[in-house]
Protein backbone atom coordinates (compact mmCIF):
# COMPACT_ATOMS: atom_id res chain seq x y z
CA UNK A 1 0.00 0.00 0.00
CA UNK A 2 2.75 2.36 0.71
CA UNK A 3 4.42 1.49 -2.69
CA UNK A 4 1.00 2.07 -4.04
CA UNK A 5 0.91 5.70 -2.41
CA UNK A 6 4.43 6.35 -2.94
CA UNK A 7 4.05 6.01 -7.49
CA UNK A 8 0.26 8.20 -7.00
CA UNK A 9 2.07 10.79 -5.28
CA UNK A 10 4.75 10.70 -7.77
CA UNK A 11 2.13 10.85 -10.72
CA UNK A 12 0.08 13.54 -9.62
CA UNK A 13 3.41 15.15 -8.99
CA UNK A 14 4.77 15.16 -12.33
CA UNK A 15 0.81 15.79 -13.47
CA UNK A 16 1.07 18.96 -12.31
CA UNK A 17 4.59 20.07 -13.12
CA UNK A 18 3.66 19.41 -16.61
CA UNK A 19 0.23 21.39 -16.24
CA UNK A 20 1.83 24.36 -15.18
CA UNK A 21 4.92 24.46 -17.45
CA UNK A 22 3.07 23.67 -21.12
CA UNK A 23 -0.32 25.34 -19.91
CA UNK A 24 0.93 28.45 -18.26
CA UNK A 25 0.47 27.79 -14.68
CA UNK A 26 -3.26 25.68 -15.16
CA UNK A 27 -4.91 23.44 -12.21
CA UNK A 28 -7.18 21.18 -11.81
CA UNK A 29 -10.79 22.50 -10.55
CA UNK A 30 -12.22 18.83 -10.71
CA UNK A 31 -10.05 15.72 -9.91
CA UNK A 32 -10.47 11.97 -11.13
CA UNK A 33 -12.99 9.91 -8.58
CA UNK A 34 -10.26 6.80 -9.71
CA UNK A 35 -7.43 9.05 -9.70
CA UNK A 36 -4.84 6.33 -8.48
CA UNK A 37 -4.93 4.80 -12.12
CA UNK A 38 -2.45 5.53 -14.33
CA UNK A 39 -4.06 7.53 -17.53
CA UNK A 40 -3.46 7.12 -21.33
CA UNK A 41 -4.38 10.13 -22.93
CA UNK A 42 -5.54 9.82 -26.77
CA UNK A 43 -5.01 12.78 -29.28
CA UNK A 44 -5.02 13.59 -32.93
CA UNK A 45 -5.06 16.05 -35.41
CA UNK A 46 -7.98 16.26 -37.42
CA UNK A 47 -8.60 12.96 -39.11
CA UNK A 48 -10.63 14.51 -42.29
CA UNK A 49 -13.35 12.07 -44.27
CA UNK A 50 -10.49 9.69 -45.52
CA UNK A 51 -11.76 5.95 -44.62
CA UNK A 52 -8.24 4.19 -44.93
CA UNK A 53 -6.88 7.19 -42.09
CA UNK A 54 -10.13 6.31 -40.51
CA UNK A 55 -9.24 2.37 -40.51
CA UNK A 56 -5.59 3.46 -39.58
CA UNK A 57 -6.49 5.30 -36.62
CA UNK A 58 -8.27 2.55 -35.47
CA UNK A 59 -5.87 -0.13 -35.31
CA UNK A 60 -4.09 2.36 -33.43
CA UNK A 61 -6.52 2.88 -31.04
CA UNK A 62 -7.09 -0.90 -30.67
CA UNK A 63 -3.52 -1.10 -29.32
CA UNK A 64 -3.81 1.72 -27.38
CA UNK A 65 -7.51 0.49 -25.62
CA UNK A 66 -5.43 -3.29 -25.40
CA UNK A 67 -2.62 -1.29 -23.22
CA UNK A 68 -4.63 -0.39 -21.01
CA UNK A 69 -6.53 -3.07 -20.09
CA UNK A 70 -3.11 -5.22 -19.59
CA UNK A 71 -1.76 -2.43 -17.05
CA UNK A 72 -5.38 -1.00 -15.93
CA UNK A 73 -4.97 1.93 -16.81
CA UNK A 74 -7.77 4.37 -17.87
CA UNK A 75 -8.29 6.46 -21.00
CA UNK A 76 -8.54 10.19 -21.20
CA UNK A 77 -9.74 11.99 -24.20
CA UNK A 78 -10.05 15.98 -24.58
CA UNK A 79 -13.92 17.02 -24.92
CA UNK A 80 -14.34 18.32 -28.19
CA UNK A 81 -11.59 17.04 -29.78
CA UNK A 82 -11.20 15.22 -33.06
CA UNK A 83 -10.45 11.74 -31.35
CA UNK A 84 -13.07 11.96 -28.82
CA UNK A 85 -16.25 9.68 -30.53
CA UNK A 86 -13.75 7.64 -31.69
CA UNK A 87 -12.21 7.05 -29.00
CA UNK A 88 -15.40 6.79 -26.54
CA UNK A 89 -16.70 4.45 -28.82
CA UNK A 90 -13.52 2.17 -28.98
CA UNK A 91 -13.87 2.41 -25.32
CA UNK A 92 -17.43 1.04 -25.11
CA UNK A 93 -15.98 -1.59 -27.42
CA UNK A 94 -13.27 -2.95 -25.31
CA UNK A 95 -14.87 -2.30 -21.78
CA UNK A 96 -11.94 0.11 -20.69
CA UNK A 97 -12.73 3.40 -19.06
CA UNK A 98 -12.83 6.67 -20.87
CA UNK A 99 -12.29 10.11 -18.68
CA UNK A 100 -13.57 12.93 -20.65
CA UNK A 101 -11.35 16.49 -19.47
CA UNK A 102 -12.45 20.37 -20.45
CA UNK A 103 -11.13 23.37 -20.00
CA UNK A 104 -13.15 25.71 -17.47
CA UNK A 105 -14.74 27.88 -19.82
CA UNK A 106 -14.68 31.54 -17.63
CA UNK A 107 -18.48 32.47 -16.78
CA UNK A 108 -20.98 30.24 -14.89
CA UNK A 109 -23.15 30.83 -18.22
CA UNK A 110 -20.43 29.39 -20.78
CA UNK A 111 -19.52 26.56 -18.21
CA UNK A 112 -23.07 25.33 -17.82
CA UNK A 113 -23.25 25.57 -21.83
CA UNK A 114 -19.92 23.51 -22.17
CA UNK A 115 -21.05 20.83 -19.18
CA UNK A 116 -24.79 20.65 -21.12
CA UNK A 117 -23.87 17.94 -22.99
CA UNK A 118 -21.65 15.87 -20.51
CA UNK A 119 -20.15 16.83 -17.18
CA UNK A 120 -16.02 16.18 -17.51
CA UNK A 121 -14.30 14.09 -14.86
CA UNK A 122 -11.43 16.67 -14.95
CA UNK A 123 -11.87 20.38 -15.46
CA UNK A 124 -9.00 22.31 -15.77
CA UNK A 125 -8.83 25.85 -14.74
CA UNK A 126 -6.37 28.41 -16.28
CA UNK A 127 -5.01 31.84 -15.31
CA UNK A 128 -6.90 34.30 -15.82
CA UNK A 129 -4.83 36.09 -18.50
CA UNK A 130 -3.61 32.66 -20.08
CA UNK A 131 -5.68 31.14 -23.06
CA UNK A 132 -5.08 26.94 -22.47
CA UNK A 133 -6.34 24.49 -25.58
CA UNK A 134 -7.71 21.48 -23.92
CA UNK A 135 -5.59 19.38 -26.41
CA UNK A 136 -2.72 20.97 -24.59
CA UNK A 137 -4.03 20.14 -21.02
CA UNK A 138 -4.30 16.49 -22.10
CA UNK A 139 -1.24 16.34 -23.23
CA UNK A 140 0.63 17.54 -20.02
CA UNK A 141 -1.81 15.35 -17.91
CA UNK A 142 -1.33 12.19 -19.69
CA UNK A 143 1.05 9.66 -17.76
CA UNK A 144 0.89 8.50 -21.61
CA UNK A 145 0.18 9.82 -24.79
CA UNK A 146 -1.03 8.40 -27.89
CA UNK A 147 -1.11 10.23 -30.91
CA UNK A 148 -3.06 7.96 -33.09
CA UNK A 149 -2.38 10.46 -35.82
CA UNK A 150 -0.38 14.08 -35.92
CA UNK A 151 -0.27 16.26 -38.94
CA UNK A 152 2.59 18.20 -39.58
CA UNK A 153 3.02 21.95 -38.67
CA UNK A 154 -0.16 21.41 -36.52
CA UNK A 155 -0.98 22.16 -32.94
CA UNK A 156 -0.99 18.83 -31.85
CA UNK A 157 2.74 18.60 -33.54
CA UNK A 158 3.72 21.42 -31.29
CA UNK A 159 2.30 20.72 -27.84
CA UNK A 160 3.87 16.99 -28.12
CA UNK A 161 6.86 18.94 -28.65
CA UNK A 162 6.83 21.13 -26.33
CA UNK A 163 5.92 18.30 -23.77
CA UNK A 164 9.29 15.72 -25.58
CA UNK A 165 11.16 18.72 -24.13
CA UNK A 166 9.84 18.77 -21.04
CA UNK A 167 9.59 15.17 -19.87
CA UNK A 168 12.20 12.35 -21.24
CA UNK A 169 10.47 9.44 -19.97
CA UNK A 170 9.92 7.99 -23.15
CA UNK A 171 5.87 8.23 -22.43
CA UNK A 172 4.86 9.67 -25.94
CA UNK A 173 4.09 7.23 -28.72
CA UNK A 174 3.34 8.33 -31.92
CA UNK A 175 1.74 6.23 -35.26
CA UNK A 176 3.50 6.08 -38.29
CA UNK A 177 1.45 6.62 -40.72
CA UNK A 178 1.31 6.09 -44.99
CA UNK A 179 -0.47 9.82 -45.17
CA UNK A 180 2.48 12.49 -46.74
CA UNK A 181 1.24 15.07 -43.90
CA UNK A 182 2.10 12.79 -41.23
CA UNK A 183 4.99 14.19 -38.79
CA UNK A 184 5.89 10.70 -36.98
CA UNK A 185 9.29 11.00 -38.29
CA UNK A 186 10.28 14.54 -37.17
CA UNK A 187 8.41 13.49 -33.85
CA UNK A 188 10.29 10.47 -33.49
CA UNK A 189 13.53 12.29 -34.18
CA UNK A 190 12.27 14.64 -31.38
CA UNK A 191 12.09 12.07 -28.39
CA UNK A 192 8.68 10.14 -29.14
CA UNK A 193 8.72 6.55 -29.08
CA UNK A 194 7.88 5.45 -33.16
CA UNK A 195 4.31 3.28 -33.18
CA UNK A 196 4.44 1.05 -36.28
CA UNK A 197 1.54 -1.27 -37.22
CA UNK A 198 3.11 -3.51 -40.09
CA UNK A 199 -0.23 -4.01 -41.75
CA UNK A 200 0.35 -0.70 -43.11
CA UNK A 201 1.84 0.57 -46.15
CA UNK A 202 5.59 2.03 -46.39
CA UNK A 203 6.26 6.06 -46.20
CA UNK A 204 6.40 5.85 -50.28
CA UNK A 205 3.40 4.43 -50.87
CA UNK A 206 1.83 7.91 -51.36
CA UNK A 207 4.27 8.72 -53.65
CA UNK A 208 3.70 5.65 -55.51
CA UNK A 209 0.04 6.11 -55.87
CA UNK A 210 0.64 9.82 -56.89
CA UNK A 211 2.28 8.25 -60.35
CA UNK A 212 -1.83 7.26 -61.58
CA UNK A 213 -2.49 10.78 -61.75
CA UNK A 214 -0.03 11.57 -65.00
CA UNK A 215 -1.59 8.64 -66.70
CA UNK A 216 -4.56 8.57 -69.48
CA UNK A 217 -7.45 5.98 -70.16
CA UNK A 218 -9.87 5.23 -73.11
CA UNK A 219 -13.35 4.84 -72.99
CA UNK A 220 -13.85 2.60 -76.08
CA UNK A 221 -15.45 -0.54 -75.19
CA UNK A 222 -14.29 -3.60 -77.76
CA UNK A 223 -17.69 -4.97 -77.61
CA UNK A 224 -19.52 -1.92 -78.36
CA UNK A 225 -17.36 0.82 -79.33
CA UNK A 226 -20.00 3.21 -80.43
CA UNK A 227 -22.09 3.53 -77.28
CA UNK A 228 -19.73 5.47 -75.18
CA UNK A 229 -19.20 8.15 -78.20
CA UNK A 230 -22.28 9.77 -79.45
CA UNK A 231 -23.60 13.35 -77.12
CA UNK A 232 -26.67 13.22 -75.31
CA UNK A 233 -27.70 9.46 -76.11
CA UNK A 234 -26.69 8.29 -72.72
CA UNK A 235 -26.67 10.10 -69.24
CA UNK A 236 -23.21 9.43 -67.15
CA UNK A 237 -23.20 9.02 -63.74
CA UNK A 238 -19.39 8.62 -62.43
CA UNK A 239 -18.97 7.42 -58.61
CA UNK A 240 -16.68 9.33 -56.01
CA UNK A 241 -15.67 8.10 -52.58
CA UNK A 242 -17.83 8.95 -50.10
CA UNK A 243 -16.98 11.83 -47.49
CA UNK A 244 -16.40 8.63 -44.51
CA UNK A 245 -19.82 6.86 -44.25
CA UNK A 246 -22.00 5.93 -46.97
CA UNK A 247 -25.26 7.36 -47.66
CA UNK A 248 -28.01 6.01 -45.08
CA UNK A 249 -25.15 4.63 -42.80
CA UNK A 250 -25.17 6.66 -39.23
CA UNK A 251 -21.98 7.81 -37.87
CA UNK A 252 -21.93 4.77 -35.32
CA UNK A 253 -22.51 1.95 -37.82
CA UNK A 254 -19.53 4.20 -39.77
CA UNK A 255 -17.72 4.21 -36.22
CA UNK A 256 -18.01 0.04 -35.66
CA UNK A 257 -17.53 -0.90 -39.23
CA UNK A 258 -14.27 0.99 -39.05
CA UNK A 259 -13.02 -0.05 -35.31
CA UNK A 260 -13.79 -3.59 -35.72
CA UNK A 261 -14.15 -4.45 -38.71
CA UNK A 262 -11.62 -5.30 -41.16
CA UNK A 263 -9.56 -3.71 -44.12
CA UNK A 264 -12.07 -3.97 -46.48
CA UNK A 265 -14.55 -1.80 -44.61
CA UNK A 266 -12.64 0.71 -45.13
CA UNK A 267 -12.04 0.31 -49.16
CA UNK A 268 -14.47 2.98 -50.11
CA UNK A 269 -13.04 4.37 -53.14
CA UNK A 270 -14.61 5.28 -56.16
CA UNK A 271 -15.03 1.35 -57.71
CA UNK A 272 -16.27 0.19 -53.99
CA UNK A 273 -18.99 2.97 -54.31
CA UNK A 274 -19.71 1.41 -58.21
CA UNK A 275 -20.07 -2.03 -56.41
CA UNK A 276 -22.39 -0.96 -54.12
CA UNK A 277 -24.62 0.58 -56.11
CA UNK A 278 -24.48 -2.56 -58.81
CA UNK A 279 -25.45 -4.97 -55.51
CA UNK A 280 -28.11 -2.75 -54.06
CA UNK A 281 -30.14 -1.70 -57.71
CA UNK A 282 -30.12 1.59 -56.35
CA UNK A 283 -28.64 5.17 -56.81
CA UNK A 284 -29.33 7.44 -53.41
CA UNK A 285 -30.04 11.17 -54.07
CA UNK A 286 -27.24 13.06 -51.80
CA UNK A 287 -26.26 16.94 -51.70
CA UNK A 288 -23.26 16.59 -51.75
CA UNK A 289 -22.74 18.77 -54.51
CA UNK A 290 -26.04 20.91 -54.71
CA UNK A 291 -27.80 22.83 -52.14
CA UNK A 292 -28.42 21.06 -49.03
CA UNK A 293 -32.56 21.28 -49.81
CA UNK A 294 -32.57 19.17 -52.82
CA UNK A 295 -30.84 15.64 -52.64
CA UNK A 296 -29.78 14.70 -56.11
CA UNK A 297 -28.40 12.31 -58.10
CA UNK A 298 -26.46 13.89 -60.73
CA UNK A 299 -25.44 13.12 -64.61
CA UNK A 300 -24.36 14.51 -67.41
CA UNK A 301 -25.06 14.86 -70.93
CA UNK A 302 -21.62 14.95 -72.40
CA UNK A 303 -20.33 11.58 -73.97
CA UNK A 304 -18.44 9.03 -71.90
CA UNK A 305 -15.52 9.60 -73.70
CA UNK A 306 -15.64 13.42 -73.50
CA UNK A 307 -16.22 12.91 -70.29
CA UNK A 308 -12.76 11.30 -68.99
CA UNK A 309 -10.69 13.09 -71.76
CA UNK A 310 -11.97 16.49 -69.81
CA UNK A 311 -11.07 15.17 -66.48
CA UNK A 312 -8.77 16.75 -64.20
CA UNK A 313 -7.53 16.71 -60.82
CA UNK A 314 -8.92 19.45 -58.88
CA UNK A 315 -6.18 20.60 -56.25
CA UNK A 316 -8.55 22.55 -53.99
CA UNK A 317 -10.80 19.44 -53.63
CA UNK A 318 -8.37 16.97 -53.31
CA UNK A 319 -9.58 14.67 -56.46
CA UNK A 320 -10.69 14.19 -59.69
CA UNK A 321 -13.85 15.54 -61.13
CA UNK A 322 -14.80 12.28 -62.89
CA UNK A 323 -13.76 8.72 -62.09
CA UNK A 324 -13.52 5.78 -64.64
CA UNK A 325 -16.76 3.85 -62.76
CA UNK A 326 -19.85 4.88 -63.21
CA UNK A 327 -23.70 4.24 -64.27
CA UNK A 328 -25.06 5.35 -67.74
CA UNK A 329 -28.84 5.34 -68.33
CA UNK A 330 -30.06 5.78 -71.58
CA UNK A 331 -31.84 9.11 -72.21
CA UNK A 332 -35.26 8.40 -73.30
CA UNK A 333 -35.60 5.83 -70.31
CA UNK A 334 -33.94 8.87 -67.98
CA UNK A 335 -36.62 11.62 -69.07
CA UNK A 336 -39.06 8.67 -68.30
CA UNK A 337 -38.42 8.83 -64.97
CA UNK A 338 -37.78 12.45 -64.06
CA UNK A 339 -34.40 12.94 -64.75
CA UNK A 340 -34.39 16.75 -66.29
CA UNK A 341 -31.22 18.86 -67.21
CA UNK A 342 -29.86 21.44 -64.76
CA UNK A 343 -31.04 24.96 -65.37
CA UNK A 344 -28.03 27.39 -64.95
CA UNK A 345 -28.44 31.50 -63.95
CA UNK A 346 -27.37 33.69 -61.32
CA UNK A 347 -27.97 32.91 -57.34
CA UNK A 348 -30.75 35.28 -57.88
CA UNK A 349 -32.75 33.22 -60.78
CA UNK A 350 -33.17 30.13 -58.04
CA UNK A 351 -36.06 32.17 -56.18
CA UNK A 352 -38.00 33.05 -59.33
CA UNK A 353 -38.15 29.31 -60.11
CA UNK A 354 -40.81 27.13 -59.84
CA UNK A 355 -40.52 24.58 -55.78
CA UNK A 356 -40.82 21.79 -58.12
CA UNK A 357 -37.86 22.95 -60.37
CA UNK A 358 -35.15 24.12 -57.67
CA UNK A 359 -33.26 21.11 -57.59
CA UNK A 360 -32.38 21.82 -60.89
CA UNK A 361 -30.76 24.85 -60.26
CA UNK A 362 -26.84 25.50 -60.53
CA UNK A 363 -24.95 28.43 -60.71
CA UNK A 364 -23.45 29.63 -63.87
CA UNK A 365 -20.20 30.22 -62.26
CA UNK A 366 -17.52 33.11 -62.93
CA UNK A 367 -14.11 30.77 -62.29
CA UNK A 368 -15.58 27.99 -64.28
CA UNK A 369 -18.49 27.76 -66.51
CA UNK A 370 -20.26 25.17 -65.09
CA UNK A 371 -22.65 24.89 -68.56
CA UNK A 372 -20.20 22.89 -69.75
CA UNK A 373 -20.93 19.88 -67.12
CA UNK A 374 -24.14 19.52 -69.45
CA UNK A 375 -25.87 17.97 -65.81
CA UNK A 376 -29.06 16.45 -65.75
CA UNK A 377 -30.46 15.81 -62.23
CA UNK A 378 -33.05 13.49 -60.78
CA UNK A 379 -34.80 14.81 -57.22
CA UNK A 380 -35.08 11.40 -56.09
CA UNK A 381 -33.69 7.56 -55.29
CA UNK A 382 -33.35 5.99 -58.71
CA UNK A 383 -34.03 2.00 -58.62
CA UNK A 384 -32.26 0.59 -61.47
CA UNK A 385 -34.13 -2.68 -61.48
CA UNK A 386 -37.12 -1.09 -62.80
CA UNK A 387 -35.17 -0.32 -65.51
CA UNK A 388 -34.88 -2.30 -68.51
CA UNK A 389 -31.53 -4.00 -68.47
CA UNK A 390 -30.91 -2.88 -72.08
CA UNK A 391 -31.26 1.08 -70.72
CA UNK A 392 -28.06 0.69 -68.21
CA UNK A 393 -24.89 0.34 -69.05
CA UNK A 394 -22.03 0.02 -65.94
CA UNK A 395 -18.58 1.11 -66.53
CA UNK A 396 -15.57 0.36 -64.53
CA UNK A 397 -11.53 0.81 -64.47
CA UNK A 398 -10.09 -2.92 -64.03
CA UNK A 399 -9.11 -6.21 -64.78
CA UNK A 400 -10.20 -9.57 -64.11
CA UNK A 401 -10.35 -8.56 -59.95
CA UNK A 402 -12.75 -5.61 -60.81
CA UNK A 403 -14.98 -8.32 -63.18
CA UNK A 404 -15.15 -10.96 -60.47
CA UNK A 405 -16.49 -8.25 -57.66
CA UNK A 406 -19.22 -7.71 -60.19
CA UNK A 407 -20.15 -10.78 -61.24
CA UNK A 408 -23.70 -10.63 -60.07
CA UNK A 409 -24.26 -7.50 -62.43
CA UNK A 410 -27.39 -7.40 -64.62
CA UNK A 411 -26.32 -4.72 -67.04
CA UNK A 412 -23.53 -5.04 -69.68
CA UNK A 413 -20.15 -4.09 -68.28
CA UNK A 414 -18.14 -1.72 -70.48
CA UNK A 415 -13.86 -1.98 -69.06
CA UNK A 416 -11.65 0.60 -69.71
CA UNK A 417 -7.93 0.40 -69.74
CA UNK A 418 -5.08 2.71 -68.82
CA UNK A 419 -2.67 3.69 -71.66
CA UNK A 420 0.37 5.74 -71.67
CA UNK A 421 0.11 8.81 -73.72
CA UNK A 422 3.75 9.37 -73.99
């Protein structure tokens, strides 16, 4: 028992130091009820809507949440923070508790409005002058960090830094991860302890998969070359990846699919989103790309093959405008079903519109002249089983893997093929 006191006091010792050197002389207003317990605080940068980071981050925090229930120790997570339903959920998961800190917000008004939701187990209280992230309290807390992911140049780079400076216990592990913003390395050179997971990828594989982007691909099909060439006989749908879960999933089905299941849950690229929508019959109106009002689904008039050889990447978006997968629907069976083409004008020319027509509206655009998209929209779910087969045509980037994962298709499969232009 007195060893037992003897490593608390020591803890809540060096707790403290650290609180008041990284967070300008903080306390704590509201201690642990299990404060004898050794903490492992989790922290991240913001993880984005990239599934693969999103399965990363969760072996991670598998390893982390397995940690601590071999040396029962407890989890602490920063209210508000980009980690925290991931990491409460992982905790539900794996039966380990999860201690929730905040920073006290000032007035009795803002503290009631930042305890509304949940009451913290720690709430740390900062000079009155001194402006204290909660990130940053975690951090100096922790008897442990994780940094399941850290972005480089961030916030969360420079508080683990400033705490690698502070402390050299060798208590801050970072992940190493495939993502080219990742600052592991310059982390690890810094003092942190380097957190591998070998099912993932090597620090070139970003590089590697960067090479695609120079390349060029033609739409001809060898069993019906002229279908994917004529304007305005077929509408073109291409797929994207979704932004993390897929349409009509809730964030924690997204959540458990991710943290326990396995690496194909978290394939949702362009092709997996094709896939889906070939085993379902189905494509789901989303705004994704139109005002939040009017869930489309959205086509376009131009050819197939004008299509992809007007396709860029857009920097600013972080992908390509078109993919090489995608749905085409005849147009007389399209206008059968309420598919109409977008109506373009000023922000102005939406409110003189018809209710029923609004979801056809799109801006002209001054950058880029959107009237050359040629979109057709349809305000609704589309259910391509009521469809005759002979009206839908699926085409996909691939080989003989791609054909196998849509075996079950009822429509005729057009492949493309990558070619070198040079």
């Amino acid at each position: 028992l007195g060893q037992t006191m003897s490593d608390f006091d020591s803890r809540a010792s060096q707790r403290s130091q650290r609180l008041r050197s990284l967070c300008g002389g903080a306390d704590l207003a509201r201690p642990v009820a299990a404060s004898t317990v050794s903490f492992v605080g989790v922290t991240s940068s913001r993880l984005g809507s990239d599934s693969g980071l999103h399965h990363r981050v969760g072996r991670f925090l598998q390893r982390s949440l397995i940690d601590c229930t071999q040396r029962g120790a407890e989890l602490l997570v920063a209210s508000g923070s980009a980690i925290e339903p991931w990491a409460h959920r992982a905790a539900e998961l794996f039966g380990v508790p999860c201690r929730r800190l905040a920073i006290d917000a000032g007035t009795s008004r803002e503290r009631a409005r930042a305890e509304a939701t949940r009451t913290p187990d720690l709430l740390v209280v900062p000079q009155s002058d001194v402006v204290v992230s909660v990130d940053a309290a975690l951090i100096a807390l922790s008897d442990r960090v994780d940094a399941v992911y850290v972005r480089r140049g961030g916030l969360i780079a420079r508080q683990l830094r400033s705490r690698l400076k502070l402390d050299t216990t060798a208590s801050v592990r970072v992940a190493a991860t495939r993502t080219k913003h990742c600052d592991a390395r310059g982390l690890i050179e810094a003092g942190a302890i380097g957190w591998y997971d070998p099912g993932i990828e090597s620090w070139d594989e970003a590089a590697k998969c960067s090479a695609k982007r120079k390349q060029r691909f033609t739409a001809e099909d060898p069993a019906d070359p002229l279908w994917s060439s004529p304007h305005g006989q077929w509408l073109i749908h291409c797929t994207r990846a979704p932004h993390g879960k897929w349409p009509g999933e809730t964030q924690r089905q997204y959540l458990d699919s991710i943290l326990l299941g396995g690496p194909s849950h978290a394939q949702r690229g362009a092709f997996d989103s094709l896939v889906r929508i070939v085993r379902c019959g189905r494509l789901l109106a989303a705004a994704r790309t139109s005002n939040h009002r009017f869930p489309v689904v959205c086509f376009s008039a131009l050819s197939l093959r004008q299509l992809l050889e007007k396709r860029c990447f857009r920097q600013h978006l972080g992908r390509w405008d078109y993919e090489p997968h995608g749905v085409a629907i005849r147009m007389d069976a399209a206008r059968a079903i309420g598919i109409r083409p977008v109506i373009y004008g000023e922000m102005t020319d939406r409110l003189i519109l018809a209710e029923e027509d609004r979801f056809r509206f799109h801006p002209r655009g001054t950058r880029f002249d959107w009237t050359q998209e040629c979109e057709w929209r349809s305000p609704s779910n589309i259910d391509l089983l009521a469809l005759d087969p002979r009206d839908v045509r699926i085409f996909t980037l691939g080989g003989l893997k791609e054909r196998r994962l849509l075996d079950t298709c009822p429509w005729p499969i057009s492949m493309l093929r990558w070619f070198d232009p040079h």
